[in-house]
PDB file of N, CA and C in Angstrom:
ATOM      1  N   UNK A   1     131.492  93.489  42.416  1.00  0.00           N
ATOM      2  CA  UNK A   1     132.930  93.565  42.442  1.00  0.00           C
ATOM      3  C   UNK A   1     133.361  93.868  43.871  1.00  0.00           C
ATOM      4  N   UNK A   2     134.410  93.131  44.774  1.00  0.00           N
ATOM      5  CA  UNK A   2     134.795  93.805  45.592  1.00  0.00           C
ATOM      6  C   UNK A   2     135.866  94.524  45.705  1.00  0.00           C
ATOM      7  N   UNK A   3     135.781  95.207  46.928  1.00  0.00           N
ATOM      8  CA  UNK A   3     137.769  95.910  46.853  1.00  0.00           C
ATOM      9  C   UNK A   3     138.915  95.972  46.584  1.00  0.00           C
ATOM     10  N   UNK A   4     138.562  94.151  46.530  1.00  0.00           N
ATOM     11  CA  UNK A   4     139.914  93.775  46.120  1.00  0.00           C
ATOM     12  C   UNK A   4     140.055  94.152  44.995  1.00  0.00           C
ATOM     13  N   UNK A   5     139.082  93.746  43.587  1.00  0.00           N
ATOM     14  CA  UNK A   5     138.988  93.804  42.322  1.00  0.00           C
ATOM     15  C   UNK A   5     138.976  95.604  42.071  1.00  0.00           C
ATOM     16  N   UNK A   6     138.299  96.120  43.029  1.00  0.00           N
ATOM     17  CA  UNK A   6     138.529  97.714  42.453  1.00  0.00           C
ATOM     18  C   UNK A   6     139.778  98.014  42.705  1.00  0.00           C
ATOM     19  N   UNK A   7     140.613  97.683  44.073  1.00  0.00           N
ATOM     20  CA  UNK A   7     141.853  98.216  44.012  1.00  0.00           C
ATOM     21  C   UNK A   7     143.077  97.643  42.760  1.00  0.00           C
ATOM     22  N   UNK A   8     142.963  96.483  42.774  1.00  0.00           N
ATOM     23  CA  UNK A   8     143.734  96.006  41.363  1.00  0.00           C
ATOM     24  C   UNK A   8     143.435  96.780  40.073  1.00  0.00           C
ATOM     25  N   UNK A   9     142.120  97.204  39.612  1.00  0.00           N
ATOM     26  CA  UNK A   9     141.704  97.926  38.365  1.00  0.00           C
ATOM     27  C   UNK A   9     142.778  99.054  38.366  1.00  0.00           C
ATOM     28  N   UNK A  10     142.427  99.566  39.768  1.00  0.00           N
ATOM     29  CA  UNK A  10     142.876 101.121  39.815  1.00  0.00           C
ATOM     30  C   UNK A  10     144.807 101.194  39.332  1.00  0.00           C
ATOM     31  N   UNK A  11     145.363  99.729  39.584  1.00  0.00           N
ATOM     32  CA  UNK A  11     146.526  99.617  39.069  1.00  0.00           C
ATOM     33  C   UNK A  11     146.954  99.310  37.706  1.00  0.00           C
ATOM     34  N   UNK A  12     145.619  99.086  36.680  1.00  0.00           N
ATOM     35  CA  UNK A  12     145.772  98.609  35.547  1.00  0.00           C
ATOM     36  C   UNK A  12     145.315  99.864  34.533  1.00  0.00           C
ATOM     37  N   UNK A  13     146.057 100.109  33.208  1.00  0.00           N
ATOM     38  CA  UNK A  13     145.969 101.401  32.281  1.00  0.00           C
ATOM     39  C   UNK A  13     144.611 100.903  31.899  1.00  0.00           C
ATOM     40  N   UNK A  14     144.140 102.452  31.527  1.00  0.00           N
ATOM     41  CA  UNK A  14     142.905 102.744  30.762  1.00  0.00           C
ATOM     42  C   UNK A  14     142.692 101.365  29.539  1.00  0.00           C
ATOM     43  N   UNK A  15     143.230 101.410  28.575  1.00  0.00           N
ATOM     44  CA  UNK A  15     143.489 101.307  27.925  1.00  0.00           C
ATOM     45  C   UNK A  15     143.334  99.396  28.280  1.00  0.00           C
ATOM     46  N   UNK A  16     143.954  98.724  28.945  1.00  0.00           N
ATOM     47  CA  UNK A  16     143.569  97.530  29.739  1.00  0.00           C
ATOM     48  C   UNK A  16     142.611  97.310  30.242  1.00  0.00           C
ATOM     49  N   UNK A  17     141.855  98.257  31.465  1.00  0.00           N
ATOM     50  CA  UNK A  17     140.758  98.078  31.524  1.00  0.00           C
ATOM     51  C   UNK A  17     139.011  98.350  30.771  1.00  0.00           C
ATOM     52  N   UNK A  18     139.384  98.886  29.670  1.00  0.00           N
ATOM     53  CA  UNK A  18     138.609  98.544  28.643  1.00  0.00           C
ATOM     54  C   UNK A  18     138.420  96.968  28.662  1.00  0.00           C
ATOM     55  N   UNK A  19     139.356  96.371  28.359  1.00  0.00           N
ATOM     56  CA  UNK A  19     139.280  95.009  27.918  1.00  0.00           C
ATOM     57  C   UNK A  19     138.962  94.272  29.155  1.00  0.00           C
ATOM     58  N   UNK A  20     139.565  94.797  30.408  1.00  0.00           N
ATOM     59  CA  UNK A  20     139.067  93.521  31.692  1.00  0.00           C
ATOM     60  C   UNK A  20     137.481  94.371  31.556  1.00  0.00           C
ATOM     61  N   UNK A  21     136.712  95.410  31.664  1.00  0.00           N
ATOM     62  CA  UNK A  21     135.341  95.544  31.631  1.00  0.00           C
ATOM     63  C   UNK A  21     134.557  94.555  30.494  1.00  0.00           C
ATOM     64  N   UNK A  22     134.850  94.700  29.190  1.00  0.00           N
ATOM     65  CA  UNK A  22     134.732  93.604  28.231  1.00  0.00           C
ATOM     66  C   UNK A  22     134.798  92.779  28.448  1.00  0.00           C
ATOM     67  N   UNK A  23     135.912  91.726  29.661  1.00  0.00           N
ATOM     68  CA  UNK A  23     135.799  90.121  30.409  1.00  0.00           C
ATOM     69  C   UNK A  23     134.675  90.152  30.762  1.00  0.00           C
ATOM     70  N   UNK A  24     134.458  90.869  31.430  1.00  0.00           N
ATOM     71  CA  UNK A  24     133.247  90.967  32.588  1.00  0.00           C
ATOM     72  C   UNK A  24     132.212  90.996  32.499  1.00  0.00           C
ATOM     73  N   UNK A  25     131.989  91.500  31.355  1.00  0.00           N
ATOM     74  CA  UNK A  25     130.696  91.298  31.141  1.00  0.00           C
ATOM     75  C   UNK A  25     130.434  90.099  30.288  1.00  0.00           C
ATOM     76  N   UNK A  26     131.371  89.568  28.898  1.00  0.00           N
ATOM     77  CA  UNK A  26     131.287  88.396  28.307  1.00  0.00           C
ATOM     78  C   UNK A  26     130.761  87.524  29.465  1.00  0.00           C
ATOM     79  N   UNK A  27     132.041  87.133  30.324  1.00  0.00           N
ATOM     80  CA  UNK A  27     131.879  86.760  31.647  1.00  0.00           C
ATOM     81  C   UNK A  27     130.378  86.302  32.103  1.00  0.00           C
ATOM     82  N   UNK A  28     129.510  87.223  32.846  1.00  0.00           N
ATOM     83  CA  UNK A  28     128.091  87.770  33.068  1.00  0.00           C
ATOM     84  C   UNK A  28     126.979  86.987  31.946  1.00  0.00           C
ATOM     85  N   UNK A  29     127.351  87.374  30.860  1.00  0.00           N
ATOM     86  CA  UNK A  29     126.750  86.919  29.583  1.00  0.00           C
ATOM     87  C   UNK A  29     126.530  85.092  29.604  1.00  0.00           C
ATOM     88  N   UNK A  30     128.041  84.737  29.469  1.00  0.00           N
ATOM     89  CA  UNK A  30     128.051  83.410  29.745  1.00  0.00           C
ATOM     90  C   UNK A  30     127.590  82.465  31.335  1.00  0.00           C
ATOM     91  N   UNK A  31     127.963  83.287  32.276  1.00  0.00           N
ATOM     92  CA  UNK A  31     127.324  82.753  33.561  1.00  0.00           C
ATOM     93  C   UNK A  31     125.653  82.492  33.285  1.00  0.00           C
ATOM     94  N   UNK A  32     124.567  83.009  32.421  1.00  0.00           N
ATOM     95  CA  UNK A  32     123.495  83.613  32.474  1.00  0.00           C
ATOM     96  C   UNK A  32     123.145  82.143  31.242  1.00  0.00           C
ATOM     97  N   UNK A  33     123.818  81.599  30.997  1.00  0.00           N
ATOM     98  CA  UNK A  33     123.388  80.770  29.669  1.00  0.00           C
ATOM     99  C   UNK A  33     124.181  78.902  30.861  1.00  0.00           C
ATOM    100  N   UNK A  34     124.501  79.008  31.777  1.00  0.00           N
ATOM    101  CA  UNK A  34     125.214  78.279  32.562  1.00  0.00           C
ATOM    102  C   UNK A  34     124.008  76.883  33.664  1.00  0.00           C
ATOM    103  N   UNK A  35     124.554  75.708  33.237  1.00  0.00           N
ATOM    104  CA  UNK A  35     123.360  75.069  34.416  1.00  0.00           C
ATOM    105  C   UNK A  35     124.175  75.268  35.527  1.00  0.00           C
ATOM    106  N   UNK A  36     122.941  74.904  36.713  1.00  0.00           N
ATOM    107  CA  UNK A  36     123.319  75.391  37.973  1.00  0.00           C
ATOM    108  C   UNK A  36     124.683  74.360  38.398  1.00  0.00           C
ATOM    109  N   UNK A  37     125.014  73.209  37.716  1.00  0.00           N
ATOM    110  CA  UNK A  37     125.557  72.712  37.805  1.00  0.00           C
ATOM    111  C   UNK A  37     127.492  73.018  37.301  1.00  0.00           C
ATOM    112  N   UNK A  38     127.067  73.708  36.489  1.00  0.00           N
ATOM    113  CA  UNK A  38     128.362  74.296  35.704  1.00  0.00           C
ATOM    114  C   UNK A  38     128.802  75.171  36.714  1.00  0.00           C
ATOM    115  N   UNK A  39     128.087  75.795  36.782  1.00  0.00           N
ATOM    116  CA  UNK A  39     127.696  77.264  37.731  1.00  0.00           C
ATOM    117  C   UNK A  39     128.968  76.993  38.568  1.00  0.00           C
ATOM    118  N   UNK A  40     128.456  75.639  39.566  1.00  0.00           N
ATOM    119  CA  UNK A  40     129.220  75.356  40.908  1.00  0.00           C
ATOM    120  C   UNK A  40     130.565  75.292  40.424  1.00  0.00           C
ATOM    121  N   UNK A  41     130.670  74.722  39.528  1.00  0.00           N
ATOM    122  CA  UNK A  41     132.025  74.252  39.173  1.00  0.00           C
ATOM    123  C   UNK A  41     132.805  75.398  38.481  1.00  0.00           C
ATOM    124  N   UNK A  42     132.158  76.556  38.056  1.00  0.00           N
ATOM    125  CA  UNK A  42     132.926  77.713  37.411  1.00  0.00           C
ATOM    126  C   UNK A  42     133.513  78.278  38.819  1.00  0.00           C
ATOM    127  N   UNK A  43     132.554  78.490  39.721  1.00  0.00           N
ATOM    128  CA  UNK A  43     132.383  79.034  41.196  1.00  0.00           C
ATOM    129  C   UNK A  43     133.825  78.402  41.711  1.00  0.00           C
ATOM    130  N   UNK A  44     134.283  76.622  41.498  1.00  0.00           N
ATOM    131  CA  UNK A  44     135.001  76.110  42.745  1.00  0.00           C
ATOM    132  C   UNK A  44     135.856  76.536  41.526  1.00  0.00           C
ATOM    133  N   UNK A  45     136.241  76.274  40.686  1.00  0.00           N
ATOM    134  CA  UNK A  45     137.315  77.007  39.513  1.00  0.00           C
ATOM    135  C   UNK A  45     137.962  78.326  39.798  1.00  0.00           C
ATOM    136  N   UNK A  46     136.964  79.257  39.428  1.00  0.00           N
ATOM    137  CA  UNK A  46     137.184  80.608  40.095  1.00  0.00           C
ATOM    138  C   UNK A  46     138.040  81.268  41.709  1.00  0.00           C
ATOM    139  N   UNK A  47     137.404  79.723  42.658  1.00  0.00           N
ATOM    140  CA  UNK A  47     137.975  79.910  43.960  1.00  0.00           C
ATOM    141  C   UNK A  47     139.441  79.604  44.237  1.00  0.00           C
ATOM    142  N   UNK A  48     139.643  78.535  43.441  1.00  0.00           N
ATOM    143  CA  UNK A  48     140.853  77.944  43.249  1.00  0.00           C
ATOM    144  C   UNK A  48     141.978  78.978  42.891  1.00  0.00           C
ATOM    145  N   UNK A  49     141.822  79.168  41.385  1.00  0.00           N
ATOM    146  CA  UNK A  49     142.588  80.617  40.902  1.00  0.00           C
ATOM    147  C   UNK A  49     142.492  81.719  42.283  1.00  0.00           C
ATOM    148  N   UNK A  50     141.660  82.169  42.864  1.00  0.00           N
ATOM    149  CA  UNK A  50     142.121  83.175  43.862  1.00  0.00           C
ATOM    150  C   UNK A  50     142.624  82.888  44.507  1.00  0.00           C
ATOM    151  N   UNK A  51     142.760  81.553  45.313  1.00  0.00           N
ATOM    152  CA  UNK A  51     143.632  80.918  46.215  1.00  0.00           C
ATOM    153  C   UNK A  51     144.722  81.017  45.630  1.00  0.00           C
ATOM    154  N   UNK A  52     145.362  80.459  44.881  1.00  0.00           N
ATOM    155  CA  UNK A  52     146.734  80.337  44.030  1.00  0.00           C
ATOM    156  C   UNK A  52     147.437  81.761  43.926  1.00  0.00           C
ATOM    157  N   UNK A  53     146.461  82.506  43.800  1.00  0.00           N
ATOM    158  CA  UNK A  53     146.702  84.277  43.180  1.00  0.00           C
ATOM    159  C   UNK A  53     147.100  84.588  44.539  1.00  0.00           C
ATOM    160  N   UNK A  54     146.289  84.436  45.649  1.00  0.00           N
ATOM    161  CA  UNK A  54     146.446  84.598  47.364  1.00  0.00           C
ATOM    162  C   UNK A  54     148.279  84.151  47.545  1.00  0.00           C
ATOM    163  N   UNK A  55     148.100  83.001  47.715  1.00  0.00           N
ATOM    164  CA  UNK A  55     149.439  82.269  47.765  1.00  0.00           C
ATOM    165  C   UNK A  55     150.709  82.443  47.043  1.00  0.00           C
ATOM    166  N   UNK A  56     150.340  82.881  46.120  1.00  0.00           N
ATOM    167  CA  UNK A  56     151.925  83.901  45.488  1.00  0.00           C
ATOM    168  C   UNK A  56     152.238  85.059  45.927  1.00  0.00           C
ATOM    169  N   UNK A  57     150.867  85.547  46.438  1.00  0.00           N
ATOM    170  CA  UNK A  57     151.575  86.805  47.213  1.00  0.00           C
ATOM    171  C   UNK A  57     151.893  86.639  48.295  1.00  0.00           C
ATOM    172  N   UNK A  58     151.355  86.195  49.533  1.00  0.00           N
ATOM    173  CA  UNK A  58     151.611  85.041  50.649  1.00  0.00           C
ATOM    174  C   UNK A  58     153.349  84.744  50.268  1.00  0.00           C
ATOM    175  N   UNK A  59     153.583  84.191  49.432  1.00  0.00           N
ATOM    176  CA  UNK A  59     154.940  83.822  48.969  1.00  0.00           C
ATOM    177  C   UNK A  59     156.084  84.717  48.691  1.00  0.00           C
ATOM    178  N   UNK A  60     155.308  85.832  47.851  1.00  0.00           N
ATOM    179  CA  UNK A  60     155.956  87.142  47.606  1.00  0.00           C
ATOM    180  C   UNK A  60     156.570  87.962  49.198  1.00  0.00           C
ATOM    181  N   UNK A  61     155.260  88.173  49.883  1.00  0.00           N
ATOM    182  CA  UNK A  61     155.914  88.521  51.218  1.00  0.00           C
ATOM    183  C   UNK A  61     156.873  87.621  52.330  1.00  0.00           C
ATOM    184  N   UNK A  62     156.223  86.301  52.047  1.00  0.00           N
ATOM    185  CA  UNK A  62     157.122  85.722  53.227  1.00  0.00           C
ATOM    186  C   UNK A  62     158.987  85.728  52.444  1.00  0.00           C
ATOM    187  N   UNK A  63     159.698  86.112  51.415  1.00  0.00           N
ATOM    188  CA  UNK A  63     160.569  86.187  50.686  1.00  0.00           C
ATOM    189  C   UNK A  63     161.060  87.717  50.559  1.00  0.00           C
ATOM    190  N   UNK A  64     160.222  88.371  51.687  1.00  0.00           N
ATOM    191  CA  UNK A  64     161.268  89.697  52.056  1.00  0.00           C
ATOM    192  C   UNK A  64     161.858  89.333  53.504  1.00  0.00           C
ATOM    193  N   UNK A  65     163.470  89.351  53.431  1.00  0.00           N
ATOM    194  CA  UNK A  65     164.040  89.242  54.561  1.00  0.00           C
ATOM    195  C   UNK A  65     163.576  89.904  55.980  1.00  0.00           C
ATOM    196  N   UNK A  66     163.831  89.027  57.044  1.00  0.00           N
ATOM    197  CA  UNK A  66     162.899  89.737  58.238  1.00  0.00           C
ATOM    198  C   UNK A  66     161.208  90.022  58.588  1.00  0.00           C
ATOM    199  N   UNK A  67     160.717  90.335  57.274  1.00  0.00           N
ATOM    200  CA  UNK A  67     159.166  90.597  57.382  1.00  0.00           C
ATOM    201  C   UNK A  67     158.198  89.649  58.400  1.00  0.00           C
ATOM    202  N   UNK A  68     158.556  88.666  58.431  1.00  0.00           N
ATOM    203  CA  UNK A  68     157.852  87.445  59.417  1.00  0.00           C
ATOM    204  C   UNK A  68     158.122  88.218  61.086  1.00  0.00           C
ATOM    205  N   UNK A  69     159.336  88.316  61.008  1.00  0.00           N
ATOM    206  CA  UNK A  69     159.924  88.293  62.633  1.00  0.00           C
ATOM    207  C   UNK A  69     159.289  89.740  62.957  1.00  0.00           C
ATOM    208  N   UNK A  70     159.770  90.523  61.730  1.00  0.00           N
ATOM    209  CA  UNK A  70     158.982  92.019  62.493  1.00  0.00           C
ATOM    210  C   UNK A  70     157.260  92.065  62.927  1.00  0.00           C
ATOM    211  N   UNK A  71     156.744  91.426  61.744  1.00  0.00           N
ATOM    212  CA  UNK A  71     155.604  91.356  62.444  1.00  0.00           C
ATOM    213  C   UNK A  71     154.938  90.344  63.332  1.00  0.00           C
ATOM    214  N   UNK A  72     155.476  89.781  63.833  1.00  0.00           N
ATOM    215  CA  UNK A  72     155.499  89.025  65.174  1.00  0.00           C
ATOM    216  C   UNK A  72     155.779  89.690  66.031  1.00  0.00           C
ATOM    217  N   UNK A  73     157.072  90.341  66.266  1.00  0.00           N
ATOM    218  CA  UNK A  73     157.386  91.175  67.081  1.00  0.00           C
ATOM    219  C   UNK A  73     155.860  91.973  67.463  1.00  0.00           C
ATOM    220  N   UNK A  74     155.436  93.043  66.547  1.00  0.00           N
ATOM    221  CA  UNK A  74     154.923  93.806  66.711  1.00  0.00           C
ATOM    222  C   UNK A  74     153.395  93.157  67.069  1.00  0.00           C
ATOM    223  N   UNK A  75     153.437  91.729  66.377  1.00  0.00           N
ATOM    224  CA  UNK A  75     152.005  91.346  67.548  1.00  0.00           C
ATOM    225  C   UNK A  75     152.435  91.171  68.597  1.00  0.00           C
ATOM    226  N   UNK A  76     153.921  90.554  69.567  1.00  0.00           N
ATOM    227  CA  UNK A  76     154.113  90.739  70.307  1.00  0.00           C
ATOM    228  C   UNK A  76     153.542  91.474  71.550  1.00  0.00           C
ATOM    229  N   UNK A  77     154.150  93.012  70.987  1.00  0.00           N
ATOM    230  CA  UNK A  77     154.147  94.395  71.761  1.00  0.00           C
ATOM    231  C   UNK A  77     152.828  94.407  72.580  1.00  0.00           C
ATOM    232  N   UNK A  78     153.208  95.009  73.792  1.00  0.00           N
ATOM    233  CA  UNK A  78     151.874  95.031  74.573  1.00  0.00           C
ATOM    234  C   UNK A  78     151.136  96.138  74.417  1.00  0.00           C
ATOM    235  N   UNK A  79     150.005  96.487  74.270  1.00  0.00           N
ATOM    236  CA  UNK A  79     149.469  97.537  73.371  1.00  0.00           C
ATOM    237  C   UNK A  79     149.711  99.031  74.665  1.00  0.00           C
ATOM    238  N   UNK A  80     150.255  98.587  75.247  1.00  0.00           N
ATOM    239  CA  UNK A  80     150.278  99.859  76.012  1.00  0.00           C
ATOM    240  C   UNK A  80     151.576 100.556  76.102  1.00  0.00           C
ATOM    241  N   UNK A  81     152.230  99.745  74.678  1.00  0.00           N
ATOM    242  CA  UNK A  81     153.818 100.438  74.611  1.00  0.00           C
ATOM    243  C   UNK A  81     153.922 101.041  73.594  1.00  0.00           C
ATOM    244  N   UNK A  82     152.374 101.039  72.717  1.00  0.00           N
ATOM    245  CA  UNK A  82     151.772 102.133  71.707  1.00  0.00           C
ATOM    246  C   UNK A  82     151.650 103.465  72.122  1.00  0.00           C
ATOM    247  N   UNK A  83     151.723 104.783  71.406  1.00  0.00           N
ATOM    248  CA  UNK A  83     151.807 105.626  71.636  1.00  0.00           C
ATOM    249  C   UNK A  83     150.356 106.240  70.227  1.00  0.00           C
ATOM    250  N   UNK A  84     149.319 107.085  70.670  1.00  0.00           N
ATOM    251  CA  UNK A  84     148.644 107.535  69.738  1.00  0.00           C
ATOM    252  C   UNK A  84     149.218 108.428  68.954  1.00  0.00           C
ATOM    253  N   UNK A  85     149.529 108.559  67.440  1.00  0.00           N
ATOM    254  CA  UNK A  85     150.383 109.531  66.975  1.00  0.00           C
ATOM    255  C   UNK A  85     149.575 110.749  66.834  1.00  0.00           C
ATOM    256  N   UNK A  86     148.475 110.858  66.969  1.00  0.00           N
ATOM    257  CA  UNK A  86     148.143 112.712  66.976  1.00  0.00           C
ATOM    258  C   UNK A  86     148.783 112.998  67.995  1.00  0.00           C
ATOM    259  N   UNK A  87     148.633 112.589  69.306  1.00  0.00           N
ATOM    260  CA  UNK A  87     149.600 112.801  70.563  1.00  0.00           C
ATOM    261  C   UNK A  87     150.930 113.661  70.293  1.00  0.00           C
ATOM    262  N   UNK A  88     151.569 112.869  69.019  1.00  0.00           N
ATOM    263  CA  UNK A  88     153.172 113.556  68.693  1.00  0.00           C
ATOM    264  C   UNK A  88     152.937 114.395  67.792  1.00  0.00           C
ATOM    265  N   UNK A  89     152.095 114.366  66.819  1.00  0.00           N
ATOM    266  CA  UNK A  89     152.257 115.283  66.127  1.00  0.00           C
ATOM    267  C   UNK A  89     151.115 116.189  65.677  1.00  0.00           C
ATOM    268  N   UNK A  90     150.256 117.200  66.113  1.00  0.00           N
ATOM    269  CA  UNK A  90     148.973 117.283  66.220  1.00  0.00           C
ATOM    270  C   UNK A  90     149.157 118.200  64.627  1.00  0.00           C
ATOM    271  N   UNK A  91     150.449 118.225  64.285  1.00  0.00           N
ATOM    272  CA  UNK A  91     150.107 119.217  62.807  1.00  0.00           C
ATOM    273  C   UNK A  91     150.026 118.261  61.885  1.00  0.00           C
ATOM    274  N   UNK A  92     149.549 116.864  61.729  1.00  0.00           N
ATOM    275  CA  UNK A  92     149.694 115.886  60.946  1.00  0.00           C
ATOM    276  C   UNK A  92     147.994 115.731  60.577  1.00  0.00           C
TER     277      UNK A  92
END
């Protein structure tokens, strides 16, 4: 599982993730009974859906006003117009 998948869990109730652990392993179960051939194609399947899943959020952000320009801006900035914040606030 990666990060990504643990940080999403961590947003889903108990009670839900019962049942996505239960995918997962069905999941596992069926990969294991799979020709190598299926395999690929569950694999480019699978990739697809994350792309799509990627791209709505991709979509989600570019559909907050400004968000593009600010962070341009801020790649902009020349890094020496950064300031280290322990610097300002060392009780942080």
């Amino acid at each position: 599982m990666n990060t990504r998948d643990n940080s999403q869990m961590d947003d889903i109730e108990p009670a839900v993730l019962l049942s996505v652990t239960d995918l997962q392993r069905q999941r596992n179960d069926s990969l294991k009974q799979l020709s190598p051939e299926r395999l690929q194609l569950l694999a480019e399947f699978a990739a697809h859906l994350a792309n799509a899943e990627s791209e709505s959020a991709t979509q989600e952000l570019l559909a907050i006003p400004g968000l593009l320009e600010r962070v341009q801006q801020n790649q902009a900035t020349p890094k020496t117009d950064y300031v280290v914040w322990r610097t300002l606030r060392s009780d942080v």
